[in-house]
N, C-alpha and C. Protein backbone atom coordinates (compact mmCIF):
# COMPACT_ATOMS: atom_id res chain seq x y z
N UNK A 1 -104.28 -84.03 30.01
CA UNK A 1 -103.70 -84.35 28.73
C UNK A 1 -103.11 -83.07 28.15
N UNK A 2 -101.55 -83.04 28.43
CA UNK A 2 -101.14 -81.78 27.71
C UNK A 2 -101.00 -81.66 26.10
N UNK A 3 -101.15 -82.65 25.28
CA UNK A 3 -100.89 -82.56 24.02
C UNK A 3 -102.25 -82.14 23.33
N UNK A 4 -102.96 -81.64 24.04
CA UNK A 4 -104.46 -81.52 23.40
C UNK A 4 -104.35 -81.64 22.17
N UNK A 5 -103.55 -80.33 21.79
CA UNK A 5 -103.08 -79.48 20.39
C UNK A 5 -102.73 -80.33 19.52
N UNK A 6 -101.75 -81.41 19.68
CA UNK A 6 -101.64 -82.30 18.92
C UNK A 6 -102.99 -83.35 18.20
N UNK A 7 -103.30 -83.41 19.73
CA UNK A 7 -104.52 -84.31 19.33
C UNK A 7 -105.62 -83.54 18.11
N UNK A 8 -105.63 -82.37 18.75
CA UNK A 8 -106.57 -81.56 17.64
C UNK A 8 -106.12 -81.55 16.27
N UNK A 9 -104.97 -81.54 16.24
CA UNK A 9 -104.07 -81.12 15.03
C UNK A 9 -104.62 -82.56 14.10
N UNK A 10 -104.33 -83.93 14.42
CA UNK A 10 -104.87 -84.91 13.95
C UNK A 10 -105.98 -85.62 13.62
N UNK A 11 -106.85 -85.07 14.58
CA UNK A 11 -108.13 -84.84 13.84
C UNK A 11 -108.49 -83.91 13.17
N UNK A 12 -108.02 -83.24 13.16
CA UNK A 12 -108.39 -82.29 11.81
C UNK A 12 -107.76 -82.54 10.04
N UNK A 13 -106.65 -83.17 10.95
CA UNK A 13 -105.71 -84.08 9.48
C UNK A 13 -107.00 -84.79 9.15
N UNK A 14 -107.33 -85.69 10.05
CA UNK A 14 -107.82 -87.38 9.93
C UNK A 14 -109.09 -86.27 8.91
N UNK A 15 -109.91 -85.86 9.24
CA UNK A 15 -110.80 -85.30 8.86
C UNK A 15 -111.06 -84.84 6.99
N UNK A 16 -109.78 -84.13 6.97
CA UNK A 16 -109.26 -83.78 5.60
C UNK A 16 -109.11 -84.83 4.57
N UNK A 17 -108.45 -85.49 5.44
CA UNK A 17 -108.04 -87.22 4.43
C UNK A 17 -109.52 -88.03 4.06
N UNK A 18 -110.13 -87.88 5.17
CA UNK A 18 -111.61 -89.00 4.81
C UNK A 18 -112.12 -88.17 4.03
N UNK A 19 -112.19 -86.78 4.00
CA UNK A 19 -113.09 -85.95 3.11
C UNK A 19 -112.90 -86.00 1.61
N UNK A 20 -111.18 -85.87 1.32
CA UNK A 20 -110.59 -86.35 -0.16
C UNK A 20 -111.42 -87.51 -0.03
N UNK A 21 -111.54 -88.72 0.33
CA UNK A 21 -111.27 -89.83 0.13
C UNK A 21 -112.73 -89.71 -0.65
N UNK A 22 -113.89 -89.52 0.27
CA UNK A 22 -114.95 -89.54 0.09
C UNK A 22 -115.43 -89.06 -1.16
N UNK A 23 -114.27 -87.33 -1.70
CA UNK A 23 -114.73 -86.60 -2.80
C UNK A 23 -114.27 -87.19 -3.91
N UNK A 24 -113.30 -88.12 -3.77
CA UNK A 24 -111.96 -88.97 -5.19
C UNK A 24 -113.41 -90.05 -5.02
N UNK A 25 -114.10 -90.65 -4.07
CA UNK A 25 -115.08 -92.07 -4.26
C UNK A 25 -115.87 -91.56 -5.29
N UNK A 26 -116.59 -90.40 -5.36
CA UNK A 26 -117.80 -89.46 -6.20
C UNK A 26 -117.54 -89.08 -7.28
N UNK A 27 -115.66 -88.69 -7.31
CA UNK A 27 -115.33 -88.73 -9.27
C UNK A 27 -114.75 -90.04 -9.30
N UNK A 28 -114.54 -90.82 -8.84
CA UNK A 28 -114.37 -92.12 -9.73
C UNK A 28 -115.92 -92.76 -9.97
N UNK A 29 -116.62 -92.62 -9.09
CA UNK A 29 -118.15 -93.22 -9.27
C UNK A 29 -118.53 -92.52 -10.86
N UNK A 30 -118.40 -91.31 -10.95
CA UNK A 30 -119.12 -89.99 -12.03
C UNK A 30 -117.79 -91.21 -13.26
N UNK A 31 -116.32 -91.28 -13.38
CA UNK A 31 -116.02 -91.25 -14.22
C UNK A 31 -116.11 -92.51 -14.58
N UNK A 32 -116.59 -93.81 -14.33
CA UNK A 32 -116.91 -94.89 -14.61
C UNK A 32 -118.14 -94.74 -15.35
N UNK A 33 -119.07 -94.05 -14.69
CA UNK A 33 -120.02 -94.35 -15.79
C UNK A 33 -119.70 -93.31 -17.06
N UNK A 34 -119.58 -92.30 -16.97
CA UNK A 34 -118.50 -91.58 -18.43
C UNK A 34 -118.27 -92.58 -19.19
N UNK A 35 -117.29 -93.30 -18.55
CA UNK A 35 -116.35 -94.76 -18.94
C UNK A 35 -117.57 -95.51 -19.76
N UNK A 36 -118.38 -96.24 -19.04
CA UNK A 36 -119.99 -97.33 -19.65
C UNK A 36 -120.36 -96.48 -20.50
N UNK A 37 -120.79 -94.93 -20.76
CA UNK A 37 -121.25 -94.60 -21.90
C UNK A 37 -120.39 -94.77 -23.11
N UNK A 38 -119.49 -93.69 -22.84
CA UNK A 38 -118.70 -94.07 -24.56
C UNK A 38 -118.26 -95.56 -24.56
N UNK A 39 -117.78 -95.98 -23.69
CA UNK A 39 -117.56 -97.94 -24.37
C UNK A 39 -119.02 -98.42 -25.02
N UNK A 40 -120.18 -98.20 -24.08
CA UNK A 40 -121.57 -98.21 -24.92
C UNK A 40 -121.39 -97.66 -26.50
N UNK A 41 -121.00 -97.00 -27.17
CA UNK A 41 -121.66 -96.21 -27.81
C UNK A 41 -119.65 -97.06 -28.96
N UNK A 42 -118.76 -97.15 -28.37
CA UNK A 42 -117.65 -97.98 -29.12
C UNK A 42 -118.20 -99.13 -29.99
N UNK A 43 -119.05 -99.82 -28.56
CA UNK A 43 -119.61 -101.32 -29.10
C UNK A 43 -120.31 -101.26 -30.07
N UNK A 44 -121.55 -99.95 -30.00
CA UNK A 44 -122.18 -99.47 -31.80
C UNK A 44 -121.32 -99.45 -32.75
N UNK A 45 -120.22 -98.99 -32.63
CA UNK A 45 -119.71 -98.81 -33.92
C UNK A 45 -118.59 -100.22 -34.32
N UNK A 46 -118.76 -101.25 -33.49
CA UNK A 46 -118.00 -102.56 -33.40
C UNK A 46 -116.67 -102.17 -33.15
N UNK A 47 -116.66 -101.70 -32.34
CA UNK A 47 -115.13 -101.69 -31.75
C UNK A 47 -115.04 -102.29 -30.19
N UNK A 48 -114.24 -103.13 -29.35
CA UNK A 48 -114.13 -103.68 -28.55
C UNK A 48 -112.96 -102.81 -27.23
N UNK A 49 -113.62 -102.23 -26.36
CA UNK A 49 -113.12 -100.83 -25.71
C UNK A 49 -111.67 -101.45 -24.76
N UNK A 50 -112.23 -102.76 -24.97
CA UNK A 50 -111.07 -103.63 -23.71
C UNK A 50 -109.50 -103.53 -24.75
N UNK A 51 -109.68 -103.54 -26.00
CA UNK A 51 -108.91 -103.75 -26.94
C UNK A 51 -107.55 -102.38 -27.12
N UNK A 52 -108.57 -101.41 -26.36
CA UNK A 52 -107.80 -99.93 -26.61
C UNK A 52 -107.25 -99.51 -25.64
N UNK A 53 -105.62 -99.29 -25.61
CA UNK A 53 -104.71 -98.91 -24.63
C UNK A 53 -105.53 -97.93 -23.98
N UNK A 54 -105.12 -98.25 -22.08
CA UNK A 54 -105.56 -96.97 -21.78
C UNK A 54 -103.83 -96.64 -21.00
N UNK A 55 -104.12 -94.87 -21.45
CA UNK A 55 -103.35 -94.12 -20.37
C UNK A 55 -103.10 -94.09 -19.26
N UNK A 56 -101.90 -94.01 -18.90
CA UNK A 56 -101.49 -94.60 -17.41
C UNK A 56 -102.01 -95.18 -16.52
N UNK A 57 -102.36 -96.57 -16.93
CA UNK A 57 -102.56 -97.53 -16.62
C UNK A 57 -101.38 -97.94 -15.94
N UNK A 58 -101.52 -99.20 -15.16
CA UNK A 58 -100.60 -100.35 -14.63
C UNK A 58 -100.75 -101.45 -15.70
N UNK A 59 -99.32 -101.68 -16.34
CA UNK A 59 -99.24 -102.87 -16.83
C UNK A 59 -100.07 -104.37 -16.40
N UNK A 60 -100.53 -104.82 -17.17
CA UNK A 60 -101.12 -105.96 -16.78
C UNK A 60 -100.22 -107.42 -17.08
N UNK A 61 -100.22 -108.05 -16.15
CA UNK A 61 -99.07 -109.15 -16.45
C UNK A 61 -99.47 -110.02 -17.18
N UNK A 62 -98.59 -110.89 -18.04
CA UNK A 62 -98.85 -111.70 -19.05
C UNK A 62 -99.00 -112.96 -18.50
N UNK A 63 -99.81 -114.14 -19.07
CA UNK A 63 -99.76 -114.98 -18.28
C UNK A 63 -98.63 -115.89 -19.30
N UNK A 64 -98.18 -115.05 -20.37
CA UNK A 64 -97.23 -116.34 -21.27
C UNK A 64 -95.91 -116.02 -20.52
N UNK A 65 -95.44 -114.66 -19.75
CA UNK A 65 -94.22 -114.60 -19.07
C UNK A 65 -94.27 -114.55 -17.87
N UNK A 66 -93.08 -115.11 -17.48
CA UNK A 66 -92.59 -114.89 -16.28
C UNK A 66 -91.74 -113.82 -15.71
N UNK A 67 -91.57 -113.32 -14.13
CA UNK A 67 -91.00 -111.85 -13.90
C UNK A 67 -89.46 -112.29 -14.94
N UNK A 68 -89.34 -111.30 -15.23
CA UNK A 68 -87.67 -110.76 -16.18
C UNK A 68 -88.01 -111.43 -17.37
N UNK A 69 -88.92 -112.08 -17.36
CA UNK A 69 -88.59 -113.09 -18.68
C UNK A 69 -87.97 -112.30 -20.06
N UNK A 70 -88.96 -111.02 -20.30
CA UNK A 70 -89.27 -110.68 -21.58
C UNK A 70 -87.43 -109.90 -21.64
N UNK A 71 -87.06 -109.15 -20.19
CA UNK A 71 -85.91 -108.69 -20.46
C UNK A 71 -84.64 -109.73 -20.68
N UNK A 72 -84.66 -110.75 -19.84
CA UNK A 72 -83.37 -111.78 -19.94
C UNK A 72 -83.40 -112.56 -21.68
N UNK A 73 -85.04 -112.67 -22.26
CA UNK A 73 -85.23 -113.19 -23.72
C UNK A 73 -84.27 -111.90 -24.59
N UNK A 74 -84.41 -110.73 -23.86
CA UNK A 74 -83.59 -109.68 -25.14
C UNK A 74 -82.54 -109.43 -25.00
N UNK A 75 -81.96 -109.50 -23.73
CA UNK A 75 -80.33 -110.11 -23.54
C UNK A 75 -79.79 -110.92 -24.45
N UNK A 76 -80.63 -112.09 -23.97
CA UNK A 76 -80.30 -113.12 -24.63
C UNK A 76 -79.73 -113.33 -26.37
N UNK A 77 -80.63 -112.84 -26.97
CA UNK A 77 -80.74 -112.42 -28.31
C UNK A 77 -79.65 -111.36 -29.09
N UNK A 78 -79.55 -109.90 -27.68
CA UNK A 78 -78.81 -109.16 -28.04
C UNK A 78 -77.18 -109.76 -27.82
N UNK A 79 -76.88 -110.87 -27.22
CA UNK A 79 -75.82 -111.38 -27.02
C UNK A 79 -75.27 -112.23 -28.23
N UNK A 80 -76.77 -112.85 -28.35
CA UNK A 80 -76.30 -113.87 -29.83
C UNK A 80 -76.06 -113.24 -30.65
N UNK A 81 -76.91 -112.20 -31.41
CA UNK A 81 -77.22 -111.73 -32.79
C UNK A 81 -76.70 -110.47 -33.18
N UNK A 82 -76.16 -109.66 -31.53
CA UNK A 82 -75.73 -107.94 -32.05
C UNK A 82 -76.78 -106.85 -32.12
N UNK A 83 -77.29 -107.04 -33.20
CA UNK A 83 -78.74 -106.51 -33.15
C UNK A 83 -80.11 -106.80 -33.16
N UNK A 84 -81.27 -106.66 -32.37
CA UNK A 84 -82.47 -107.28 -32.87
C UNK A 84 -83.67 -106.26 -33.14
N UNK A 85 -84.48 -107.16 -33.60
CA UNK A 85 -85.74 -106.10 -33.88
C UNK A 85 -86.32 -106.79 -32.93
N UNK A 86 -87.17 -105.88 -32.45
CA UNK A 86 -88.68 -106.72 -31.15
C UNK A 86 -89.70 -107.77 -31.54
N UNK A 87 -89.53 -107.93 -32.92
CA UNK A 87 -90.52 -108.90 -33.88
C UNK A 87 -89.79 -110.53 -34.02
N UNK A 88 -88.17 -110.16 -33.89
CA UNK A 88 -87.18 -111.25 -33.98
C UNK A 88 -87.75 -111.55 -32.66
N UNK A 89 -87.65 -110.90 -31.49
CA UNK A 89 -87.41 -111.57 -29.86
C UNK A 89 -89.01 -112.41 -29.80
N UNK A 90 -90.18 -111.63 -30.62
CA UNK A 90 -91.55 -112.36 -30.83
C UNK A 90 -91.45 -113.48 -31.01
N UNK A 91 -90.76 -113.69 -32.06
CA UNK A 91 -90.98 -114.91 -33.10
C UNK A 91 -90.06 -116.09 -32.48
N UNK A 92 -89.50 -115.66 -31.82
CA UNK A 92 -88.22 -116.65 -31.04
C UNK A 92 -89.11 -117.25 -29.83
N UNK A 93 -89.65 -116.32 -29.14
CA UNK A 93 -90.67 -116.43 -27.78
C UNK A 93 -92.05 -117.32 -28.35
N UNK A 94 -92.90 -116.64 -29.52
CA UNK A 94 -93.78 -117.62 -29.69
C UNK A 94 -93.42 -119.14 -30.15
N UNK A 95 -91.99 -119.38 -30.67
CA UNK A 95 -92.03 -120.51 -30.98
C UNK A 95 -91.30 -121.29 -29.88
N UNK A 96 -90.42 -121.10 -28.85
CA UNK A 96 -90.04 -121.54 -27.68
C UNK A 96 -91.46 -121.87 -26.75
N UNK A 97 -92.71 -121.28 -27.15
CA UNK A 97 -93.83 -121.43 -26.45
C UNK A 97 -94.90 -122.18 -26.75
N UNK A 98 -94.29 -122.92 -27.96
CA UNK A 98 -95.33 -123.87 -28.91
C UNK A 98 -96.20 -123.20 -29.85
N UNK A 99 -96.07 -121.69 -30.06
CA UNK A 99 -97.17 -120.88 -30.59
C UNK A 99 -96.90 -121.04 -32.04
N UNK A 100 -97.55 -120.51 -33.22
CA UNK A 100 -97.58 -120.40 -33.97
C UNK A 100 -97.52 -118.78 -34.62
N UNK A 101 -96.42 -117.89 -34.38
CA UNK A 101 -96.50 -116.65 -34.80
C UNK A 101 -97.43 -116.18 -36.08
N UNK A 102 -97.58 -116.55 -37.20
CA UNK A 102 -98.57 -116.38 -38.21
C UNK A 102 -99.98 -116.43 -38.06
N UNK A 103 -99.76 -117.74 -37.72
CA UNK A 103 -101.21 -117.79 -37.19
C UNK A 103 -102.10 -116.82 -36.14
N UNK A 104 -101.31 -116.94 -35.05
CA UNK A 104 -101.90 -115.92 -33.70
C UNK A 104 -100.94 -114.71 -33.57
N UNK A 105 -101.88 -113.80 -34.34
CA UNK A 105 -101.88 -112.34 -34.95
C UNK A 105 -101.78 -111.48 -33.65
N UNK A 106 -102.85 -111.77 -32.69
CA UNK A 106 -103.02 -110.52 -31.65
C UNK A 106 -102.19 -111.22 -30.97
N UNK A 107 -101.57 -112.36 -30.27
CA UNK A 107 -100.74 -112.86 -29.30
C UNK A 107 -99.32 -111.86 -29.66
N UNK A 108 -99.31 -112.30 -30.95
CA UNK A 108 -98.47 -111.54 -31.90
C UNK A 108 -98.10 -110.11 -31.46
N UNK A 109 -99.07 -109.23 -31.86
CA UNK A 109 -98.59 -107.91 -31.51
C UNK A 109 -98.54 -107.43 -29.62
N UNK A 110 -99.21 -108.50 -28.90
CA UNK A 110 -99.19 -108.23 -27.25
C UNK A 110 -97.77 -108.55 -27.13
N UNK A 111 -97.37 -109.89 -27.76
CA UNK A 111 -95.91 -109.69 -27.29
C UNK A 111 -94.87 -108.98 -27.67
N UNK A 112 -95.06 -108.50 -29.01
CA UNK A 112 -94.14 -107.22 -29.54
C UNK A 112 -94.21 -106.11 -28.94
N UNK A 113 -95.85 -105.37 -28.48
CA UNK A 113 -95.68 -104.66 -27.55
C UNK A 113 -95.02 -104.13 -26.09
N UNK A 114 -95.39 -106.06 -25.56
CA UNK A 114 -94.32 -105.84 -23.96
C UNK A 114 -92.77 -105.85 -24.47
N UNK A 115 -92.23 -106.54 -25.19
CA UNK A 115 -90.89 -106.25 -25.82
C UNK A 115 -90.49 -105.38 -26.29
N UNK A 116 -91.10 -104.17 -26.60
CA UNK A 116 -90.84 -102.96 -26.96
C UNK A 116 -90.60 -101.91 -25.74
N UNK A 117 -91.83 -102.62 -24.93
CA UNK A 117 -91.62 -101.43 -23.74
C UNK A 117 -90.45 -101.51 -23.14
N UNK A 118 -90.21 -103.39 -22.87
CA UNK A 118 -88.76 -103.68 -22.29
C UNK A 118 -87.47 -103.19 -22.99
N UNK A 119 -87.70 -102.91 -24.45
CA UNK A 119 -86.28 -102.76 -25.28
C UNK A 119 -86.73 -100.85 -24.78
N UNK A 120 -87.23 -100.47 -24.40
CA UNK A 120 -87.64 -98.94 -24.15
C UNK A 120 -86.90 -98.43 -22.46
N UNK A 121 -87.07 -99.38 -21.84
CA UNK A 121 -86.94 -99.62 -20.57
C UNK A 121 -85.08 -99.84 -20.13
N UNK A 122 -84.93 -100.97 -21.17
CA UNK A 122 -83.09 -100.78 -20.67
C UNK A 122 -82.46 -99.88 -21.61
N UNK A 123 -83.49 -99.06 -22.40
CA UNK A 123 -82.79 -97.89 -23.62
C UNK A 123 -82.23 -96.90 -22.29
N UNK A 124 -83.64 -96.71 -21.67
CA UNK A 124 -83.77 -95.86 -20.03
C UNK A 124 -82.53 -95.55 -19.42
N UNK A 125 -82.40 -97.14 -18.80
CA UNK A 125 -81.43 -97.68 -18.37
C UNK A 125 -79.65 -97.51 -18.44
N UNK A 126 -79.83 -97.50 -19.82
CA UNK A 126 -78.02 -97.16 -20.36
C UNK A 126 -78.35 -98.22 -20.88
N UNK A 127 -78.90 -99.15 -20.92
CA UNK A 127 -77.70 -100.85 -21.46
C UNK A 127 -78.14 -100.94 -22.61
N UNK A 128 -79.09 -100.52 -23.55
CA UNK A 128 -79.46 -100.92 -24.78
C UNK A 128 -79.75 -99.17 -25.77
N UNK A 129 -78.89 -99.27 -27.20
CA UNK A 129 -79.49 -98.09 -27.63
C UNK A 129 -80.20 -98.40 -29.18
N UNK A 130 -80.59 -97.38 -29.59
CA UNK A 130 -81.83 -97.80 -30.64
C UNK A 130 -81.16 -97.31 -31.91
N UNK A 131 -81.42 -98.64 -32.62
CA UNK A 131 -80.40 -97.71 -33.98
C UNK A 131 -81.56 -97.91 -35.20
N UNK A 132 -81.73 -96.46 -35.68
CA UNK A 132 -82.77 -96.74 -36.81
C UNK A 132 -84.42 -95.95 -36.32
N UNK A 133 -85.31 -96.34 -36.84
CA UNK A 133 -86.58 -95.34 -36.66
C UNK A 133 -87.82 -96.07 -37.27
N UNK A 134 -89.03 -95.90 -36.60
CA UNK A 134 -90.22 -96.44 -37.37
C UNK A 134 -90.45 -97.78 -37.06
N UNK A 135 -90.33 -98.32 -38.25
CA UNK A 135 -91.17 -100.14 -38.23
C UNK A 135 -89.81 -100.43 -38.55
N UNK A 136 -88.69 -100.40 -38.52
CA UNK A 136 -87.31 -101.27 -38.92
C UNK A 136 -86.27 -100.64 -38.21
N UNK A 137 -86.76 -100.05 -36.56
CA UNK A 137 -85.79 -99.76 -35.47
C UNK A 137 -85.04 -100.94 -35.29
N UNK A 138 -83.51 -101.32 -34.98
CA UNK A 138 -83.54 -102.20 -34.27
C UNK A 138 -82.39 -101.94 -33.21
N UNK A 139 -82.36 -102.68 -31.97
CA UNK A 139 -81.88 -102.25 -30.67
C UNK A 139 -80.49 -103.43 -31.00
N UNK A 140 -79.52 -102.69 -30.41
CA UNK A 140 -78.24 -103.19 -29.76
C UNK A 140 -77.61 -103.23 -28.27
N UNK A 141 -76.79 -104.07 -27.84
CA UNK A 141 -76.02 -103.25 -26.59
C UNK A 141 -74.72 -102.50 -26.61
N UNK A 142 -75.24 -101.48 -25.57
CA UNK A 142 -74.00 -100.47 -25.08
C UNK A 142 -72.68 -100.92 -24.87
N UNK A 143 -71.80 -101.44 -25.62
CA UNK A 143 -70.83 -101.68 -25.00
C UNK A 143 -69.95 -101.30 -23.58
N UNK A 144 -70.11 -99.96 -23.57
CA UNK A 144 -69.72 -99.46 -22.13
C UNK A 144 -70.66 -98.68 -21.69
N UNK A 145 -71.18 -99.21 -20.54
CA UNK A 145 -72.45 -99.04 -20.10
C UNK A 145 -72.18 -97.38 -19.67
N UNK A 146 -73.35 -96.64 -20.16
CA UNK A 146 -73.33 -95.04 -19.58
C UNK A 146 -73.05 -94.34 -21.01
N UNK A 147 -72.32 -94.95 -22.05
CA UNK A 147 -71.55 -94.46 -23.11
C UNK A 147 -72.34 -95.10 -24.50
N UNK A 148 -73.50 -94.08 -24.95
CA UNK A 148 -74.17 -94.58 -26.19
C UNK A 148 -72.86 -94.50 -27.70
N UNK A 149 -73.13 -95.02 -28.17
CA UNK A 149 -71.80 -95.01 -29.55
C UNK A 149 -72.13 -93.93 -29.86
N UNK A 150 -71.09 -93.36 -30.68
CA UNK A 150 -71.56 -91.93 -31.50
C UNK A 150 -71.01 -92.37 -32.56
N UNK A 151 -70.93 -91.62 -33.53
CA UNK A 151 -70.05 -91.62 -34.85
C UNK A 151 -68.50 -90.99 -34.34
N UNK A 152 -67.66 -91.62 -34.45
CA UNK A 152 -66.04 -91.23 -34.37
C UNK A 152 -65.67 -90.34 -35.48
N UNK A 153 -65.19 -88.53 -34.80
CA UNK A 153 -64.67 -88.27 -35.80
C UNK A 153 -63.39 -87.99 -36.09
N UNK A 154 -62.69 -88.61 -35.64
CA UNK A 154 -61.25 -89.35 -35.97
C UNK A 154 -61.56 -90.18 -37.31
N UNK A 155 -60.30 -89.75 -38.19
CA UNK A 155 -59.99 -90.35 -39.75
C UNK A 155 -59.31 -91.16 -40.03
């Protein structure tokens, strides 16, 4: 077997890799329970730990949408109306869904949230830009895609 070297070379890879693997199993084991204490110690003070964004996380899918939904709903809107706020595309979505926006408060802000990320996402993109700031942002489309409006200073 002339490739010994090779062969060696790969077990010594293979070796390296199971060893991470093994040392990433021992801090995720250590940081889970980290994790059970302070959520322990949340629940004392009545707070619900499932409730609190975590950091780079993977989105969790909604079971009220479907894939594109939330982006083709702000198309949609931005086609009719010119401009929208993410609370308009809510209130349009919970009631196309039989919901009751007033009433169901947290449905409420989960879907303003994924609609925000999406109106964040084709901002990314080029196709949508943000006019305004705070709690009364509201998003438009780019007319020529690549080309955010500016103020013209031609008189």
């Amino acid at each position: 077997m002339g490739d010994t070297f090779v062969i060696s070379g790969l077990k010594e890879k293979r070796s390296a890799i199971a060893g991470q693997i093994v040392d990433l199993k021992r801090e995720i084991d250590k940081l889970q329970a980290d994790l059970f204490h302070v959520d322990s110690v949340l629940r004392m003070y009545g707070l619900e730990p499932e409730e609190i964004p975590t950091k780079g996380r993977m989105p969790k899918r909604s079971a009220y949408f479907g894939r594109n939904e939330i982006t083709r709903r702000c198309y949609d809107m931005l086609r009719e109306k010119g401009t929208i706020s993410a609370d308009d595309v809510t209130v349009r979505a919970m009631l196309d869904k039989g919901m009751d926006p007033e009433a169901e408060r947290k449905v409420r802000a989960d879907f303003t949230r994924r609609i925000l990320v999406s109106l964040h996402d084709l901002r990314k993109a080029g196709t949508v830009e943000k006019v305004g700031h705070g709690r009364g942002v509201r998003w438009r489309l780019i007319t020529q895609p690549g080309a955010a409006s500016t103020p013209s200073t031609a008189g």
